[in-house]
Protein backbone atom coordinates (compact mmCIF):
# COMPACT_ATOMS: atom_id res chain seq x y z
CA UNK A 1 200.55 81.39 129.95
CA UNK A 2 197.65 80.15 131.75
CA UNK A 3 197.50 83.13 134.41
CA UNK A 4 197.93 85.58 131.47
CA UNK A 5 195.18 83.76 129.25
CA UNK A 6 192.86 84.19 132.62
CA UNK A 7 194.13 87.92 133.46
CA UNK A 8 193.19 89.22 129.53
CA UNK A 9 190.47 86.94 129.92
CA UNK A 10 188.88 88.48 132.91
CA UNK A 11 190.27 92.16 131.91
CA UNK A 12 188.38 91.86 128.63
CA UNK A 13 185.16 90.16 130.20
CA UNK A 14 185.32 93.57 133.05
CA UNK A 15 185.88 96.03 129.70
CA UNK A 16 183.59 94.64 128.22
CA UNK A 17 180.62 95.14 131.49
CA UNK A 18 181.72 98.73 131.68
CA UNK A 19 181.58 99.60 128.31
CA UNK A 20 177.76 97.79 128.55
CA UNK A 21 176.99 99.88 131.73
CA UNK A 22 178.79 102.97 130.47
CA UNK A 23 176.19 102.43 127.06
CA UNK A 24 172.99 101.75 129.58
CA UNK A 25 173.87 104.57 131.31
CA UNK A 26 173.85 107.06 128.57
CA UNK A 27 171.35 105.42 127.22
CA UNK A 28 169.30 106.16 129.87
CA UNK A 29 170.35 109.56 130.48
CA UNK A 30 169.13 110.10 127.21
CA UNK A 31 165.53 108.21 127.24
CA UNK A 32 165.09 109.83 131.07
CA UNK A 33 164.24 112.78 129.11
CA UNK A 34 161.69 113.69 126.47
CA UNK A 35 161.88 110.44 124.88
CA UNK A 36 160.45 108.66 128.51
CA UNK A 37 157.72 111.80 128.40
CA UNK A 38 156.77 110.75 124.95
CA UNK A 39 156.16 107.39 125.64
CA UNK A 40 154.21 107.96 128.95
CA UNK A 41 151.69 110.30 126.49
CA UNK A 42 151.33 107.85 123.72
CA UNK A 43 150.12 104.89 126.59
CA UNK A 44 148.21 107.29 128.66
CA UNK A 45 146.77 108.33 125.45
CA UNK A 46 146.06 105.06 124.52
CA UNK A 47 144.96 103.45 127.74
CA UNK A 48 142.60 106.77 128.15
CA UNK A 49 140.97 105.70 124.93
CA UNK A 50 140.57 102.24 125.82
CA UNK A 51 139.36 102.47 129.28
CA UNK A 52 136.62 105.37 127.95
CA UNK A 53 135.25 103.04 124.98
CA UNK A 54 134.74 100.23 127.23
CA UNK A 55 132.67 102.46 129.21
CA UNK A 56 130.82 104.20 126.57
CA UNK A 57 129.96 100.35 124.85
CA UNK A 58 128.68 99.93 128.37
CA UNK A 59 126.33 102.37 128.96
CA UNK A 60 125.74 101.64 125.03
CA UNK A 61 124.19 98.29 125.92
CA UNK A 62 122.62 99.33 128.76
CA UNK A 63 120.68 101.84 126.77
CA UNK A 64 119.61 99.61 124.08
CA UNK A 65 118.15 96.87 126.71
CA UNK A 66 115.92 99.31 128.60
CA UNK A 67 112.38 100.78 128.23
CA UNK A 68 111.80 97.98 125.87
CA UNK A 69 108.18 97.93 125.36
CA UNK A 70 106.25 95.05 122.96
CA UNK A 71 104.50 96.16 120.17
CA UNK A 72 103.95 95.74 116.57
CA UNK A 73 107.26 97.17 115.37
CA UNK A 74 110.96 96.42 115.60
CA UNK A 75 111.40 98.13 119.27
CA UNK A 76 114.46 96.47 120.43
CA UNK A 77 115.98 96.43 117.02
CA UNK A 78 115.00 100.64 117.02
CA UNK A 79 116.18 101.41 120.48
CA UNK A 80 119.68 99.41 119.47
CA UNK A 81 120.00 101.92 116.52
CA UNK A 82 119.83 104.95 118.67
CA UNK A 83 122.22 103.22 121.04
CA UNK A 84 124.80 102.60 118.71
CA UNK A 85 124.47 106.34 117.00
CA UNK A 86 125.25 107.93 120.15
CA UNK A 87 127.57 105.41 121.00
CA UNK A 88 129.23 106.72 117.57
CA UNK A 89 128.55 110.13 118.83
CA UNK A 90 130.93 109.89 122.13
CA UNK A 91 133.42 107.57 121.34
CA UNK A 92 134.51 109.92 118.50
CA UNK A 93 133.89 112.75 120.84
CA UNK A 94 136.23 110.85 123.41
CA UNK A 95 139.18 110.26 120.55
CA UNK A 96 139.23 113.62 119.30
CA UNK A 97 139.56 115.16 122.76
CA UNK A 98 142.52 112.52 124.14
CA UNK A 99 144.47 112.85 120.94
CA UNK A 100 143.84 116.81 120.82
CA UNK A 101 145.80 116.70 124.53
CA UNK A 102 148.03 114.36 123.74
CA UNK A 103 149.33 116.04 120.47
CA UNK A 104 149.51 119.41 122.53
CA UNK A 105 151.70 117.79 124.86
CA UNK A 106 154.26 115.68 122.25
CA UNK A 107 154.98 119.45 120.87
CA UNK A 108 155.57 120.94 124.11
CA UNK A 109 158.17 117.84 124.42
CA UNK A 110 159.64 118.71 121.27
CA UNK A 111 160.04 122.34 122.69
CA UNK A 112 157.54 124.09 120.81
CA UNK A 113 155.88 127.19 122.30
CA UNK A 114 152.36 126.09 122.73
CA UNK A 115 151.21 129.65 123.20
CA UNK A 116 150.72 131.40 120.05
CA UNK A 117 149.77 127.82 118.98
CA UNK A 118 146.77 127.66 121.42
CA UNK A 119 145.75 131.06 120.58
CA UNK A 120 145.99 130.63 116.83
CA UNK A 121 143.83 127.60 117.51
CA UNK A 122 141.38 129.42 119.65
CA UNK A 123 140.79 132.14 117.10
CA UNK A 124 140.48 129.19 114.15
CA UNK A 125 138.09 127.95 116.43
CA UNK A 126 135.89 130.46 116.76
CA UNK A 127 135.97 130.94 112.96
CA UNK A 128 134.90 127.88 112.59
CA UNK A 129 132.20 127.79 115.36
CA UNK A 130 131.02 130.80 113.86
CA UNK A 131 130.90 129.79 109.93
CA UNK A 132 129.83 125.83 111.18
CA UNK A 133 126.85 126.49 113.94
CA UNK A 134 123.60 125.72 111.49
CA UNK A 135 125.95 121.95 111.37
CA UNK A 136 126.79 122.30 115.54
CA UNK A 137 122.82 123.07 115.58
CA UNK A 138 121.81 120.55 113.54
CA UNK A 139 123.94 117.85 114.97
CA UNK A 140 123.09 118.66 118.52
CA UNK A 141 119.29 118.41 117.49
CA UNK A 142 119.83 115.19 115.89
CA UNK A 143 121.38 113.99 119.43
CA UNK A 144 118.09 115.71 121.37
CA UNK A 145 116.21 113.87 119.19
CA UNK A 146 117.41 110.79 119.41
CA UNK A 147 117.67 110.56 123.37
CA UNK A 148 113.70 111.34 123.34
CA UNK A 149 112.61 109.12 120.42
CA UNK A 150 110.74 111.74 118.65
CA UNK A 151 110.87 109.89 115.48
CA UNK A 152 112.45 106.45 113.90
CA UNK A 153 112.36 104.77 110.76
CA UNK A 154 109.25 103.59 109.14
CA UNK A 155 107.61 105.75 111.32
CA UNK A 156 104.62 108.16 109.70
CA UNK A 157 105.03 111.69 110.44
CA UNK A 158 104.36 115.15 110.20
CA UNK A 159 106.86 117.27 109.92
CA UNK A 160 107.26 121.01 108.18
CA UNK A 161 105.22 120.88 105.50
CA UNK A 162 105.99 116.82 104.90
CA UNK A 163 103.68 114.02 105.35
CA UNK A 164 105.08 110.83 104.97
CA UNK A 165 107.66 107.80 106.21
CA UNK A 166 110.76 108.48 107.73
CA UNK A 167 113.51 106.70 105.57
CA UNK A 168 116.46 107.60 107.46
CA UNK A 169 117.49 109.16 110.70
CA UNK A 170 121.20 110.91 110.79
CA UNK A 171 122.66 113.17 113.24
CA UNK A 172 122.21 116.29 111.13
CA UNK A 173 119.76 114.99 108.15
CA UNK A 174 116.52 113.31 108.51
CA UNK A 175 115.07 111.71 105.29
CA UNK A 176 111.11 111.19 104.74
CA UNK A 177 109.50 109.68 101.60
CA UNK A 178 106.85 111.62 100.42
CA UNK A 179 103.44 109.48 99.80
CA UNK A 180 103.80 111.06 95.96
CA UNK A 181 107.64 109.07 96.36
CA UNK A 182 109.09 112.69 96.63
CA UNK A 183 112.60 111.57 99.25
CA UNK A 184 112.71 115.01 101.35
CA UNK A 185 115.94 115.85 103.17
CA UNK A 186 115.48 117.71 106.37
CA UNK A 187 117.94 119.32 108.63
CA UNK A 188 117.65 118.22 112.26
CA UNK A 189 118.23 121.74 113.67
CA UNK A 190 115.33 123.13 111.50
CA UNK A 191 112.33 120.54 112.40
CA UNK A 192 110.81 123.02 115.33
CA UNK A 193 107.67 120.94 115.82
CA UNK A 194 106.91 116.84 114.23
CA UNK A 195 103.57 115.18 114.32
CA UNK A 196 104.37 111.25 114.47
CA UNK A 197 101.40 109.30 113.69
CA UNK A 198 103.24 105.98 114.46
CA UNK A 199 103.72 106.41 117.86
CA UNK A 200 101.15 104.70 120.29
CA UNK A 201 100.18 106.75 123.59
C-alpha cells in the first residue's frame, strides 16, 4: 500500500507539472504573438512620454531662470509664464505624436490594413490644414511671440488700432483693456506690428 500510495503520489505530482508546462507553453505560444507586440507599444509608448516630459520640464526651468533682468515689474514671475506656456505647448505636442504612432501600430497588430487608413487620414488632414490655418497661424504667432517677449501682461501697448494694457496673453488670442475699459480680443496671427510702451531699452 505504501509503494502504491507513493507511485499515484508521484504519478499525480508529474501529471500535474506537465499539464502546468503543457498550459505555460501554450500560453506562451499565444502571448509570443500580438499580445507580447501590444504590450511592448503600450510601455514604449509610455516610457517615450515619460522620458520626453522630463526633458521638456527641463529645458522648461532652464528657460524661466535665464535672462532674468531686475526691474520694476514681476520679471521672473513673467519669464516663468512663458516657460510654462510653451512647456504646455510641447508636451502636448509630444503626447499627441507618441500616441498617434502607437495607435497606428496596435491596429496593424490587430491586422488592420493601415493603408487606406493613412491615406484617408492624410486627405482629412489636409482638409483640416486647409479649413484650420488662420488657428495654425495664429497659434504659431502666439509661440513667435512668446519666445521674443514682444508683449506680457500689464504691459502698455500699441497694437492695431488699440492703445491700452495687455490683460491676457494666449497662444492664439491676446486680450488688451482699452483705457475707455473697452476688453479687445486680438488674434495672434493678425498683430503685424505692436508698439510696447512698457518695455525699457
Amino acid at each position: 500500500m505504501g509503494f502504491q500510495g507513493n507511485f499515484s503520489a508521484n504519478f499525480s505530482t508529474n501529471i500535474g507539472r506537465f499539464t502546468l508546462m503543457n498550459s505555460l507553453q501554450d500560453f506562451w505560444a499565444w502571448f509570443d504573438g500580438a499580445p507580447l507586440h501590444i504590450l511592448i507599444i503600450l510601455v514604449a509608448s509610455i516610457f517615450t512620454q515619460q522620458v520626453g516630459r522630463r526633458a521638456i520640464n527641463r529645458i522648461v526651468e532652464r528657460i524661466s531662470r535665464t535672462d532674468l533682468v531686475p526691474g520694476p515689474r514681476n520679471l521672473a514671475h513673467r519669464q516663468a509664464e512663458r516657460a510654462k506656456t510653451l512647456g504646455t505647448v510641447l508636451t502636448s505636442t509630444l503626447n499627441g505624436t507618441v500616441w498617434l504612432i502607437a495607435v497606428f501600430m496596435l491596429l496593424g497588430e490587430f491586422g488592420l490594413n493601415l493603408g487606406p487608413l493613412i491615406a484617408s487620414a492624410g486627405v482629412l488632414g489636409v482638409a483640416l490644414g486647409l479649413g484650420a490655418q488662420t488657428i495654425v497661424r495664429d497659434v504659431l504667432s502666439g509661440i513667435l511671440m512668446l519666445i521674443e517677449d514682444q508683449y506680457g501682461v500689464g504691459d502698455e501697448v500699441d497694437v492695431l488700432d488699440v492703445k491700452g494694457k495687455v490683460e491676457r496673453v494666449g497662444l492664439r488670442i491676446t486680450s488688451v483693456r482699452h483705457s475707455d475699459g473697452t476688453l479687445w480680443y486680438l488674434r495672434n496671427g493678425e498683430i503685424l506690428k505692436v508698439g510696447n510702451k512698457s518695455q525699457s531699452g
